[in-house]
PDB file of N, CA and C in Angstrom:
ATOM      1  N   UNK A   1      -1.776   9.258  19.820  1.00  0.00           N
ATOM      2  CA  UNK A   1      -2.697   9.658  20.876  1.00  0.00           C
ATOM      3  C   UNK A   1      -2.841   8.506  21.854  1.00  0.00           C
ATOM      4  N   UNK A   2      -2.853   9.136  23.201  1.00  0.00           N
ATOM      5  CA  UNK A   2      -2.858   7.866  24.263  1.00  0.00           C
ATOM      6  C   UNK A   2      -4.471   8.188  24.967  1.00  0.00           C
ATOM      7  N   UNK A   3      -5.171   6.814  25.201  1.00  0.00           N
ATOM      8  CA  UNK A   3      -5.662   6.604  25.987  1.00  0.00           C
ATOM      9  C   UNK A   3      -6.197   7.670  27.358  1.00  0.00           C
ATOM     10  N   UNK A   4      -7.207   8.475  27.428  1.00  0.00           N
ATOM     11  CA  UNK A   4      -6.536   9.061  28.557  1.00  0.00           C
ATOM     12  C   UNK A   4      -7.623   8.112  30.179  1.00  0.00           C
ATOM     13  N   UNK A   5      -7.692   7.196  29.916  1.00  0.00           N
ATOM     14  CA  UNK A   5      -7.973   5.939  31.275  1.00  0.00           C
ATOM     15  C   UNK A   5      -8.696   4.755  30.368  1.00  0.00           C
ATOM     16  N   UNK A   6      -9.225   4.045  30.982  1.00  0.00           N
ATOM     17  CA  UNK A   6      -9.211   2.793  30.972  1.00  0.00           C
ATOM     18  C   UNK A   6     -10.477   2.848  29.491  1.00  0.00           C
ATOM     19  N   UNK A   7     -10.308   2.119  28.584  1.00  0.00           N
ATOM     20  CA  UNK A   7     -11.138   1.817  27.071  1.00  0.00           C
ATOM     21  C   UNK A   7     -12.429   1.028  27.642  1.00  0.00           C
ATOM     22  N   UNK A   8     -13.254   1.414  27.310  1.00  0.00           N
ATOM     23  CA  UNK A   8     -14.633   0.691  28.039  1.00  0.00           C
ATOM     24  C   UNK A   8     -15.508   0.745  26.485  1.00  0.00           C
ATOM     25  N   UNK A   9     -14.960   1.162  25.715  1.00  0.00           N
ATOM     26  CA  UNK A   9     -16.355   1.862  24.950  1.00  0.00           C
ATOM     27  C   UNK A   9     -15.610   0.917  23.386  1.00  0.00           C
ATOM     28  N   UNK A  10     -16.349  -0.044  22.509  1.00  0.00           N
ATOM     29  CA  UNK A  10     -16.085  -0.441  21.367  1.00  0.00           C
ATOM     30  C   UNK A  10     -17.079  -0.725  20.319  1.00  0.00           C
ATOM     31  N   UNK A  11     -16.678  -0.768  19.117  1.00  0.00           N
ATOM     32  CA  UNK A  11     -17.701  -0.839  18.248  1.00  0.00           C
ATOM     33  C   UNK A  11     -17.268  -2.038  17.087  1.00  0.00           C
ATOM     34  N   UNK A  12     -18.063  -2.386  16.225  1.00  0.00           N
ATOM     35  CA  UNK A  12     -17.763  -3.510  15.784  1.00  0.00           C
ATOM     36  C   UNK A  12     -17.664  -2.951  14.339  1.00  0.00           C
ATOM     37  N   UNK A  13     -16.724  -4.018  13.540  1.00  0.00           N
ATOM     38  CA  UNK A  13     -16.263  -3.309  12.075  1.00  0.00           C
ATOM     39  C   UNK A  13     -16.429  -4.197  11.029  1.00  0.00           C
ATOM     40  N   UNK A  14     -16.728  -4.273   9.997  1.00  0.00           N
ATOM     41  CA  UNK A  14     -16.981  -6.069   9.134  1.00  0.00           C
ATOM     42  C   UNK A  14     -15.992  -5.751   7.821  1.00  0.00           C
ATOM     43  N   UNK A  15     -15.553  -6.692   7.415  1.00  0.00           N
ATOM     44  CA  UNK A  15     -14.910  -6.673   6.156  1.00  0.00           C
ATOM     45  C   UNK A  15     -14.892  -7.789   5.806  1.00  0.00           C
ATOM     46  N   UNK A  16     -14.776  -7.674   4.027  1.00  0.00           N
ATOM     47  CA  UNK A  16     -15.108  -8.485   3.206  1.00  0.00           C
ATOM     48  C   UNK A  16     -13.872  -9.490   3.132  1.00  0.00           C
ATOM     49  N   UNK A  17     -13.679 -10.523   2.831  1.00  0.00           N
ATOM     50  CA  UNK A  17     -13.181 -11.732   3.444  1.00  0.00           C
ATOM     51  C   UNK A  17     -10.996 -11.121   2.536  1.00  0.00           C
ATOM     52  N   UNK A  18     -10.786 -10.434   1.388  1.00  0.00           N
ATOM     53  CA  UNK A  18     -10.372  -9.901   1.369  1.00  0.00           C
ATOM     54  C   UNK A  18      -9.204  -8.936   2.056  1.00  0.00           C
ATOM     55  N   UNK A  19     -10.360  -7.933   2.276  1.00  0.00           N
ATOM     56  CA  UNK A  19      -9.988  -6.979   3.383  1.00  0.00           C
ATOM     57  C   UNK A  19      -9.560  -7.249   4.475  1.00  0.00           C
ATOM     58  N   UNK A  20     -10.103  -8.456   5.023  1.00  0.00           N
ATOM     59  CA  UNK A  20      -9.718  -8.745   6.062  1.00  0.00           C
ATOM     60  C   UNK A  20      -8.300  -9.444   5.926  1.00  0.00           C
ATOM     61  N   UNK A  21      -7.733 -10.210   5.220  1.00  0.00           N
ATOM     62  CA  UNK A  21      -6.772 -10.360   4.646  1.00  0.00           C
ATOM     63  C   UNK A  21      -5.553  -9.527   4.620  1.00  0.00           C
ATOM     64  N   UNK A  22      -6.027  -8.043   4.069  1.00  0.00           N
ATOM     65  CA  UNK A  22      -4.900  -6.945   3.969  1.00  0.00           C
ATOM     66  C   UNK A  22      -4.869  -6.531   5.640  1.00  0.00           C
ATOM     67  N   UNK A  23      -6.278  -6.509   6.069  1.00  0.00           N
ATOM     68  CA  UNK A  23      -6.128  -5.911   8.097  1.00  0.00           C
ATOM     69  C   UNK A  23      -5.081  -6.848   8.677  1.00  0.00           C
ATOM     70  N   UNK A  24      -5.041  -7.448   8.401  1.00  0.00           N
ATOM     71  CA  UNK A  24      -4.366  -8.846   9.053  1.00  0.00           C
ATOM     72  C   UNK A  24      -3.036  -9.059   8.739  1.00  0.00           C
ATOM     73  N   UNK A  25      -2.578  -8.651   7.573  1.00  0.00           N
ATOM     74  CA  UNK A  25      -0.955  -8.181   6.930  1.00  0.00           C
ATOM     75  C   UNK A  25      -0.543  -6.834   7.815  1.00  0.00           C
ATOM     76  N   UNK A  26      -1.326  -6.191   7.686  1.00  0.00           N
ATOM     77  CA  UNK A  26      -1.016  -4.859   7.905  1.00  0.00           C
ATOM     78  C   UNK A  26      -1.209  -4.632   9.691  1.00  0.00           C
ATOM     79  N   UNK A  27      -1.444  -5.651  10.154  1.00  0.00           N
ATOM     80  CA  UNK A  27      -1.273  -5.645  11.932  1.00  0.00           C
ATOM     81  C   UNK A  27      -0.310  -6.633  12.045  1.00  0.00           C
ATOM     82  N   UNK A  28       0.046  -7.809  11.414  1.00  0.00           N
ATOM     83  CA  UNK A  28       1.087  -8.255  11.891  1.00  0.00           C
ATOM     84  C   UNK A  28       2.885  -7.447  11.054  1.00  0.00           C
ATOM     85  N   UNK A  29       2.622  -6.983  10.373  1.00  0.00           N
ATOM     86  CA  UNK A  29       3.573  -6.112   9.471  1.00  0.00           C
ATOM     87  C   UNK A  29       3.782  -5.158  10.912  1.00  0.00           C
ATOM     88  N   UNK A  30       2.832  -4.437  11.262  1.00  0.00           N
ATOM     89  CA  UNK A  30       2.794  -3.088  12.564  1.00  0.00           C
ATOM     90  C   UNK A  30       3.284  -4.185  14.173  1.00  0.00           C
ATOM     91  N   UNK A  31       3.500  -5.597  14.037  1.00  0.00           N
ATOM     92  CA  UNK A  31       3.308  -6.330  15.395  1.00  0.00           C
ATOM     93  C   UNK A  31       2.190  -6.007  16.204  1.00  0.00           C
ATOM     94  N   UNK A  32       1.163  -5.723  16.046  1.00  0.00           N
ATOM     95  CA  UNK A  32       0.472  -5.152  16.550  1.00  0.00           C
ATOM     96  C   UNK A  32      -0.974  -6.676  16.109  1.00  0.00           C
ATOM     97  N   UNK A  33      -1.852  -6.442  17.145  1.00  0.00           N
ATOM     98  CA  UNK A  33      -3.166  -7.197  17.372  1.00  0.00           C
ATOM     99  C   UNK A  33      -4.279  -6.740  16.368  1.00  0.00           C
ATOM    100  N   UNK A  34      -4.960  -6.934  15.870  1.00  0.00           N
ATOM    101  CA  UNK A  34      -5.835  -6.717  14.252  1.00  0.00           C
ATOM    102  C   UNK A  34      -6.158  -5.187  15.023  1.00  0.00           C
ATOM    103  N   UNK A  35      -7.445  -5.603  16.392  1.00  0.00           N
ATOM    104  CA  UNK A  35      -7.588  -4.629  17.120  1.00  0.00           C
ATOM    105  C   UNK A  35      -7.612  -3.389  17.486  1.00  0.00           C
ATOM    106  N   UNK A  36      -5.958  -3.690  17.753  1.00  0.00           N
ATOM    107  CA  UNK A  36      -5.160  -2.673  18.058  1.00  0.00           C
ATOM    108  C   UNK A  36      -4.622  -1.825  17.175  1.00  0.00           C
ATOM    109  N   UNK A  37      -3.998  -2.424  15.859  1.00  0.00           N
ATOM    110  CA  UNK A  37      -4.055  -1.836  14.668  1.00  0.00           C
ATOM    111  C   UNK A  37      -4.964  -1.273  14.267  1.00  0.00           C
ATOM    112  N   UNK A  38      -6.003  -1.505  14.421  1.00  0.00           N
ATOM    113  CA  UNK A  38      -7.272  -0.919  13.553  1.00  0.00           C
ATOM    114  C   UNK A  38      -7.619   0.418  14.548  1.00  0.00           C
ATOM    115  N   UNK A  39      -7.469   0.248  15.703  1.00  0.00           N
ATOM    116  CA  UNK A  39      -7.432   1.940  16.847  1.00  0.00           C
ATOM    117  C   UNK A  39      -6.751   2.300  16.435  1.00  0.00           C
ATOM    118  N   UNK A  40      -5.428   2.452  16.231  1.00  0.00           N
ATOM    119  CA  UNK A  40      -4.339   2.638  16.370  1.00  0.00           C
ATOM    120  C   UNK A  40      -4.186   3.729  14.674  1.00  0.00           C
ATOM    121  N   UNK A  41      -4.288   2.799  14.050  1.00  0.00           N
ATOM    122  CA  UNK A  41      -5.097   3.401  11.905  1.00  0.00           C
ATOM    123  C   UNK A  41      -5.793   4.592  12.416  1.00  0.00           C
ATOM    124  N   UNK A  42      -7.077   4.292  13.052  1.00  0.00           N
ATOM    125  CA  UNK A  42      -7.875   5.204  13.324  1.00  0.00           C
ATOM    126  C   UNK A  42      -8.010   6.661  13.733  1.00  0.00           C
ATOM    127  N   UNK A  43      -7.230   6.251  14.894  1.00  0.00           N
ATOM    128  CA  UNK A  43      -7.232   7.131  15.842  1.00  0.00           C
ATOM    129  C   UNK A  43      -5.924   8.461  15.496  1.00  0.00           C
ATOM    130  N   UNK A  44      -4.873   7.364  14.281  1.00  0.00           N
ATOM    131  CA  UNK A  44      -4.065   8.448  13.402  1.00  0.00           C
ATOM    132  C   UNK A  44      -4.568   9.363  12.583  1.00  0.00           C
ATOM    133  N   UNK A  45      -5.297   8.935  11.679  1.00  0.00           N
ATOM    134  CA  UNK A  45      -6.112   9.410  11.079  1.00  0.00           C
ATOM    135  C   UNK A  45      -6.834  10.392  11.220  1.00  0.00           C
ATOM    136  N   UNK A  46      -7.941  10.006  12.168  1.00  0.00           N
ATOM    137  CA  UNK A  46      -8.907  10.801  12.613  1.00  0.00           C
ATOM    138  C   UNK A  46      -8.386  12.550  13.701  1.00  0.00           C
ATOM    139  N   UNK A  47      -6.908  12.237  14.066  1.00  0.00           N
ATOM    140  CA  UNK A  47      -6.249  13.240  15.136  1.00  0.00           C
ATOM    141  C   UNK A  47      -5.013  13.635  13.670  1.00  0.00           C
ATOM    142  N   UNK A  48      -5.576  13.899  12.543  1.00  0.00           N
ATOM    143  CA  UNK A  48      -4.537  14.297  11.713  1.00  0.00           C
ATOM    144  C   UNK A  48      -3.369  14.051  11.304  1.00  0.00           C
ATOM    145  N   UNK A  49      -2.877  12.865  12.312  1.00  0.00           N
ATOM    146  CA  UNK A  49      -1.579  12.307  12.101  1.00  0.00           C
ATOM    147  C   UNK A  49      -1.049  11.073  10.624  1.00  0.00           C
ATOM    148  N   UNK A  50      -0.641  10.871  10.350  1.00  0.00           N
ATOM    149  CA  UNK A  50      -0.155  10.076   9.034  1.00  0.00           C
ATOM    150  C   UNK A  50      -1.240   8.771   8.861  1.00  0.00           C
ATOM    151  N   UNK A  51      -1.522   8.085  10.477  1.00  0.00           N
ATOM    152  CA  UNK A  51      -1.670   6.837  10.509  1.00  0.00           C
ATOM    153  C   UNK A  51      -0.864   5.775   9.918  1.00  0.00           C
ATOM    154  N   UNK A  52       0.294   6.021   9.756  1.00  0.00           N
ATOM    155  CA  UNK A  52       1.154   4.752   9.139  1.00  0.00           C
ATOM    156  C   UNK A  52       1.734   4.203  10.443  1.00  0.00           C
ATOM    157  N   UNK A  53       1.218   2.925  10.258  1.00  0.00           N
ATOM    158  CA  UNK A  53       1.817   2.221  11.558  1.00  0.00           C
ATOM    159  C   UNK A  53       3.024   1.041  10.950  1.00  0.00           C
ATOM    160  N   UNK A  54       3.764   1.311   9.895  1.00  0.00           N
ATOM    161  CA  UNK A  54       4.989   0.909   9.818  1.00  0.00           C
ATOM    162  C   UNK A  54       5.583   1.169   8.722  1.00  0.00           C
ATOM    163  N   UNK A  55       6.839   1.624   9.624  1.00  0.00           N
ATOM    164  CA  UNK A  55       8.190   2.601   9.345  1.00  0.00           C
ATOM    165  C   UNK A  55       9.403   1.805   8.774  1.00  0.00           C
ATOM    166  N   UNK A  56      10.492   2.653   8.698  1.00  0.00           N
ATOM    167  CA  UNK A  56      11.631   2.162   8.584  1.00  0.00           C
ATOM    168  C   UNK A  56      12.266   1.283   9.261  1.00  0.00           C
ATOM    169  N   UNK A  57      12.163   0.756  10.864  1.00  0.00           N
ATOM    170  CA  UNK A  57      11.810  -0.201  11.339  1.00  0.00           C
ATOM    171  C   UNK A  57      11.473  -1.088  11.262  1.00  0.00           C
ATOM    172  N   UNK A  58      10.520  -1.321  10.997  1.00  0.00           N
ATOM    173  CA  UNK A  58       9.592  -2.663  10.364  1.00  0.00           C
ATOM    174  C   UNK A  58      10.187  -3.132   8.989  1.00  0.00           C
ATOM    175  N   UNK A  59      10.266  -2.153   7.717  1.00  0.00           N
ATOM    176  CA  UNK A  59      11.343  -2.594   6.753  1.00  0.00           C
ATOM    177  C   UNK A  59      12.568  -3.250   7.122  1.00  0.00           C
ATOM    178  N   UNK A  60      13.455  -2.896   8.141  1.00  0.00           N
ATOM    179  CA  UNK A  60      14.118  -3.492   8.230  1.00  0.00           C
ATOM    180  C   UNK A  60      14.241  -4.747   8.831  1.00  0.00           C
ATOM    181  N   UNK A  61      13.595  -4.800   9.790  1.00  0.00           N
ATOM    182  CA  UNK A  61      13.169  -5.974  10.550  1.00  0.00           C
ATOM    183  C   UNK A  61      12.432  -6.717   9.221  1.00  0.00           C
ATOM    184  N   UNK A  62      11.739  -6.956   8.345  1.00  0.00           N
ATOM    185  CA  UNK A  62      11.722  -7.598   7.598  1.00  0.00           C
ATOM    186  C   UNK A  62      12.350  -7.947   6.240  1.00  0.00           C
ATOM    187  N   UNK A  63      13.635  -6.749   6.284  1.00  0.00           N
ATOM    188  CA  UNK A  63      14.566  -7.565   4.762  1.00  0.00           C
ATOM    189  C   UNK A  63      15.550  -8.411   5.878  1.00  0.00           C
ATOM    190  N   UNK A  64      15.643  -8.073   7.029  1.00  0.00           N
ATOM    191  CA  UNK A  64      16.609  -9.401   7.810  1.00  0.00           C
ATOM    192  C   UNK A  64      15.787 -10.587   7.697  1.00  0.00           C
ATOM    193  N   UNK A  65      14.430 -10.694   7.984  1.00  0.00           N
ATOM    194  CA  UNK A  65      13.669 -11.792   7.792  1.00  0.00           C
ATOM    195  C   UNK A  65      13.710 -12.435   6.533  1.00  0.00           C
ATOM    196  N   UNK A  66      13.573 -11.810   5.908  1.00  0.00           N
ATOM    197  CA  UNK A  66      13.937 -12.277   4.122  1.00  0.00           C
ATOM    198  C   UNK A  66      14.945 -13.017   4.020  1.00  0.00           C
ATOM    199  N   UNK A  67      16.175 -11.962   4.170  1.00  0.00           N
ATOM    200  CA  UNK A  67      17.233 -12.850   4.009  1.00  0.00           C
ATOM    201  C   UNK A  67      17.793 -13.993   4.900  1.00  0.00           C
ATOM    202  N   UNK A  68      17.350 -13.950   6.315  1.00  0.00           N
ATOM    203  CA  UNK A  68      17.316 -15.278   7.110  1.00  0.00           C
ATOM    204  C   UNK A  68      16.448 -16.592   6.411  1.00  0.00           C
ATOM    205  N   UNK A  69      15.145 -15.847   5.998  1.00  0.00           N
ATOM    206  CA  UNK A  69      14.764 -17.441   5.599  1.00  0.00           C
ATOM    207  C   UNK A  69      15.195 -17.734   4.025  1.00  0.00           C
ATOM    208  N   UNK A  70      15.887 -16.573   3.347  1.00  0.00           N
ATOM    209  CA  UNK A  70      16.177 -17.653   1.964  1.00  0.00           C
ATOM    210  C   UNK A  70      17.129 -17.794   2.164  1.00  0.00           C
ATOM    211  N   UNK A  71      18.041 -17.470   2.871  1.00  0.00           N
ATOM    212  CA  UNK A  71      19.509 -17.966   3.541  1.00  0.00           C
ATOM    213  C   UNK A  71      19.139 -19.550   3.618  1.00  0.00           C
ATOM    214  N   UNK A  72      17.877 -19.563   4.635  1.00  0.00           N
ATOM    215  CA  UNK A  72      17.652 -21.143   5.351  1.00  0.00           C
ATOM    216  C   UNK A  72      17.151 -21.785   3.996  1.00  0.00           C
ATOM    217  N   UNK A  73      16.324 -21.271   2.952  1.00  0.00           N
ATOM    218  CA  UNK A  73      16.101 -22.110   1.950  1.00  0.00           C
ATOM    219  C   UNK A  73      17.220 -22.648   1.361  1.00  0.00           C
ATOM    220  N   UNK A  74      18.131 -21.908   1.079  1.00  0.00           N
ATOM    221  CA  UNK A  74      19.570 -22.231   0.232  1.00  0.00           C
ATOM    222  C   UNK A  74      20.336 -23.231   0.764  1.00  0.00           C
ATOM    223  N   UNK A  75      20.094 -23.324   2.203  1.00  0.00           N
ATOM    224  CA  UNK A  75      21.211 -23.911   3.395  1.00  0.00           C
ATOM    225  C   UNK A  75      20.734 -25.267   3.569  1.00  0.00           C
ATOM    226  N   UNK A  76      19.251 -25.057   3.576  1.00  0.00           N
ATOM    227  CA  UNK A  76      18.630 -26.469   4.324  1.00  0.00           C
ATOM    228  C   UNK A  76      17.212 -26.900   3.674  1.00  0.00           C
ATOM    229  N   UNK A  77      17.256 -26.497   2.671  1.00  0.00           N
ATOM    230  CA  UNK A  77      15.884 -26.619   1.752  1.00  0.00           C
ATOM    231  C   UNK A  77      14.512 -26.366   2.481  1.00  0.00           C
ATOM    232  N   UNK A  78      14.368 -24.937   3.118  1.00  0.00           N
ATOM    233  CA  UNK A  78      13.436 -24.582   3.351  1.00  0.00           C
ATOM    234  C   UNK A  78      12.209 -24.331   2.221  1.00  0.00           C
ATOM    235  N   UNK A  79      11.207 -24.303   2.638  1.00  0.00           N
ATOM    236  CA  UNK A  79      10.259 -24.402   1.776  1.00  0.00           C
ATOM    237  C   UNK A  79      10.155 -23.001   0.688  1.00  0.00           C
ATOM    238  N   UNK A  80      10.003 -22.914  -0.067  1.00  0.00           N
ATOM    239  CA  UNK A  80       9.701 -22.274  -1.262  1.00  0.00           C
ATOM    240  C   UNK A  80       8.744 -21.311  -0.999  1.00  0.00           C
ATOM    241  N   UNK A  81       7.565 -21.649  -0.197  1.00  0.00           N
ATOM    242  CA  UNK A  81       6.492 -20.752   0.347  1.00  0.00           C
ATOM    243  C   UNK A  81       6.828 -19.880   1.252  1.00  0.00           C
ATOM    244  N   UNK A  82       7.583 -20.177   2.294  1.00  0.00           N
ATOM    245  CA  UNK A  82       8.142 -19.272   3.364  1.00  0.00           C
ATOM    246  C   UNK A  82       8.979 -18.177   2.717  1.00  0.00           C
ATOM    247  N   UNK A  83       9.698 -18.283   1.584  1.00  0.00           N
ATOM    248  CA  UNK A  83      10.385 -17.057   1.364  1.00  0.00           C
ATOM    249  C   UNK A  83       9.578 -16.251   0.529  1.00  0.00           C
ATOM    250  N   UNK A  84       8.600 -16.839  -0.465  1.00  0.00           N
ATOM    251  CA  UNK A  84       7.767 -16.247  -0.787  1.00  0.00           C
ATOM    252  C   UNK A  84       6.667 -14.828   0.071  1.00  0.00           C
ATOM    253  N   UNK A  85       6.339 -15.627   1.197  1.00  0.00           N
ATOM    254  CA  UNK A  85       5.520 -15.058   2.048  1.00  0.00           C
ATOM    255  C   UNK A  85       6.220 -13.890   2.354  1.00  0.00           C
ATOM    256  N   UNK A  86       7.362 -14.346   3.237  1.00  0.00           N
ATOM    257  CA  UNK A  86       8.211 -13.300   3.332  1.00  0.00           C
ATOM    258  C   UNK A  86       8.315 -11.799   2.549  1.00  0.00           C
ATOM    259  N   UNK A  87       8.660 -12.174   1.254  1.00  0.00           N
ATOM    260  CA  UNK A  87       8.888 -11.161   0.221  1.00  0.00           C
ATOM    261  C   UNK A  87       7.690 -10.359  -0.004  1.00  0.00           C
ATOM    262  N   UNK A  88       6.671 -11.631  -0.173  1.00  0.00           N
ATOM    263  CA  UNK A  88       5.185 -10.383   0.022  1.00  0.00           C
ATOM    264  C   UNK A  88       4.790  -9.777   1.038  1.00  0.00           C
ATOM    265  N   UNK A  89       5.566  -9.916   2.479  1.00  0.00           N
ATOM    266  CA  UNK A  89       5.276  -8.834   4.036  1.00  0.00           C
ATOM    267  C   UNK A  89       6.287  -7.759   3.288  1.00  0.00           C
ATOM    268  N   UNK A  90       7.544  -8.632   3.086  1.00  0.00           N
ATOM    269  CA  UNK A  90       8.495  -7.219   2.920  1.00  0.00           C
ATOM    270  C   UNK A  90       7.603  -6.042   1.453  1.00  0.00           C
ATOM    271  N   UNK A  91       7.256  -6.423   0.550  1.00  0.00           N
ATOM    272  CA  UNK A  91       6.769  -5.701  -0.603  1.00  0.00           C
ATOM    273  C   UNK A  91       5.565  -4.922   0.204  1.00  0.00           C
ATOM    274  N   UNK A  92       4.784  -5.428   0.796  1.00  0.00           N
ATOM    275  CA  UNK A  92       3.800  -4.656   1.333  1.00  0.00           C
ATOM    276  C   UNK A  92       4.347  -3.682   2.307  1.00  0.00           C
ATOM    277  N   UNK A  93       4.658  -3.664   2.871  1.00  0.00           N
ATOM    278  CA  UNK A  93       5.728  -2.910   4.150  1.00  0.00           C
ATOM    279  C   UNK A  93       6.177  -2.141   3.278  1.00  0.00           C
ATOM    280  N   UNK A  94       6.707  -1.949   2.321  1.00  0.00           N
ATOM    281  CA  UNK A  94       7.483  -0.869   0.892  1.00  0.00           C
ATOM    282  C   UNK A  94       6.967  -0.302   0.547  1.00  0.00           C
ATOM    283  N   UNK A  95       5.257  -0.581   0.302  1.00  0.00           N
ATOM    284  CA  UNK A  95       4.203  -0.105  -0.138  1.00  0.00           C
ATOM    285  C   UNK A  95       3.290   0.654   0.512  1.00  0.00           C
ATOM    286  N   UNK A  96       3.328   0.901   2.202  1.00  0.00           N
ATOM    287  CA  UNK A  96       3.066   1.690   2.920  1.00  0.00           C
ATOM    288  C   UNK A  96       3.554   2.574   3.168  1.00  0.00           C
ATOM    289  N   UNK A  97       4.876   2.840   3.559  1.00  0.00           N
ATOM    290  CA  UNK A  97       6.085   3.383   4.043  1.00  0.00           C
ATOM    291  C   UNK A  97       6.115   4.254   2.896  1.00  0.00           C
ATOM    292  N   UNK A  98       5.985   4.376   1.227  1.00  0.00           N
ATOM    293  CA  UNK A  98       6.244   4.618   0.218  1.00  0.00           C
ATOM    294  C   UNK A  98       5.181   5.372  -0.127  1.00  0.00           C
ATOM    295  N   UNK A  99       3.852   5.023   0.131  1.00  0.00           N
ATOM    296  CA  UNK A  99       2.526   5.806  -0.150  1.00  0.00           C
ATOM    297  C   UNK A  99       2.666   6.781   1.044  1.00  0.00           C
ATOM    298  N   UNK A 100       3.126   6.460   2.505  1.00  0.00           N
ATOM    299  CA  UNK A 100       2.578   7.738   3.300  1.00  0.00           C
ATOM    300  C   UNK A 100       3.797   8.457   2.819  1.00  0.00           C
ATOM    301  N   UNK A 101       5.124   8.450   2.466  1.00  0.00           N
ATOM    302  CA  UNK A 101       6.294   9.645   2.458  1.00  0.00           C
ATOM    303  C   UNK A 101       5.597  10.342   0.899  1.00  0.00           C
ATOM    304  N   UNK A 102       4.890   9.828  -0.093  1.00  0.00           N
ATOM    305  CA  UNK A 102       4.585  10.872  -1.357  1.00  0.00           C
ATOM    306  C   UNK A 102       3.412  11.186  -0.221  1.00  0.00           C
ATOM    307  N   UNK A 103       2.577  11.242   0.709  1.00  0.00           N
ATOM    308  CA  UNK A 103       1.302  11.817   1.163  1.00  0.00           C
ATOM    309  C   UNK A 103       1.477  12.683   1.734  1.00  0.00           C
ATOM    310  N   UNK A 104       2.926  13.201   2.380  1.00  0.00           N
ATOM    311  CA  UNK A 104       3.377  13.784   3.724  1.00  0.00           C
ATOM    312  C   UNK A 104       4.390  14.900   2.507  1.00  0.00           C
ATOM    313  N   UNK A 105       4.517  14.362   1.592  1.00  0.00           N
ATOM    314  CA  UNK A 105       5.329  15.439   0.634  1.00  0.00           C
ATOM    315  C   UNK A 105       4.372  16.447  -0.437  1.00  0.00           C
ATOM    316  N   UNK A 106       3.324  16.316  -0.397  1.00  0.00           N
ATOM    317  CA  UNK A 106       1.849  16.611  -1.099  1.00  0.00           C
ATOM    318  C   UNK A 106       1.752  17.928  -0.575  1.00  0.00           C
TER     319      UNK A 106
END
């Protein structure tokens, strides 16, 4: 759903230190601004649509990321944490993509 003129109107949302944690995976996983993600969730949702804001796309764009940085770990002793991190965007990203296709098959 688009916009139909200019957003004037917002409300404020709180989460537990946590949560905010997963909002924050789950908007940079979507490239998207916490924000914007969080309209964006919403506004799927609420207009019946899936609300999954990342696809097969985004999986892929992050097993290339994966394998670029443990490539670079192997190559040039990148840090241990970075591929880690990595693997936990890519696992989460698996874990969305995976919950909305059994939700949409229901």
């Amino acid at each position: 759903m688009r916009a139909e003129g200019p957003r004037h109107c917002q409300i404020v949302v709180r989460f537990s230190d946590a949560e905010l944690v997963v909002v924050r995976e789950r908007a940079a996983l979507a490239g998207l601004a916490v924000g914007a993600w969080v309209g964006q969730t919403v506004l799927g949702v609420a207009t019946g649509g899936s609300g999954a804001v990342v696809g097969l796309p985004d999986l892929l764009r992050l097993h290339a990321d994966a394998v670029s940085v443990e490539r670079a770990a192997r190559a040039a002793g990148a840090r241990h944490e970075d591929v880690m991190e990595m693997l936990l965007r890519l696992d989460a990203a698996v874990d969305v993509v995976v919950a909305e296709l059994d939700r949409a098959h229901r």
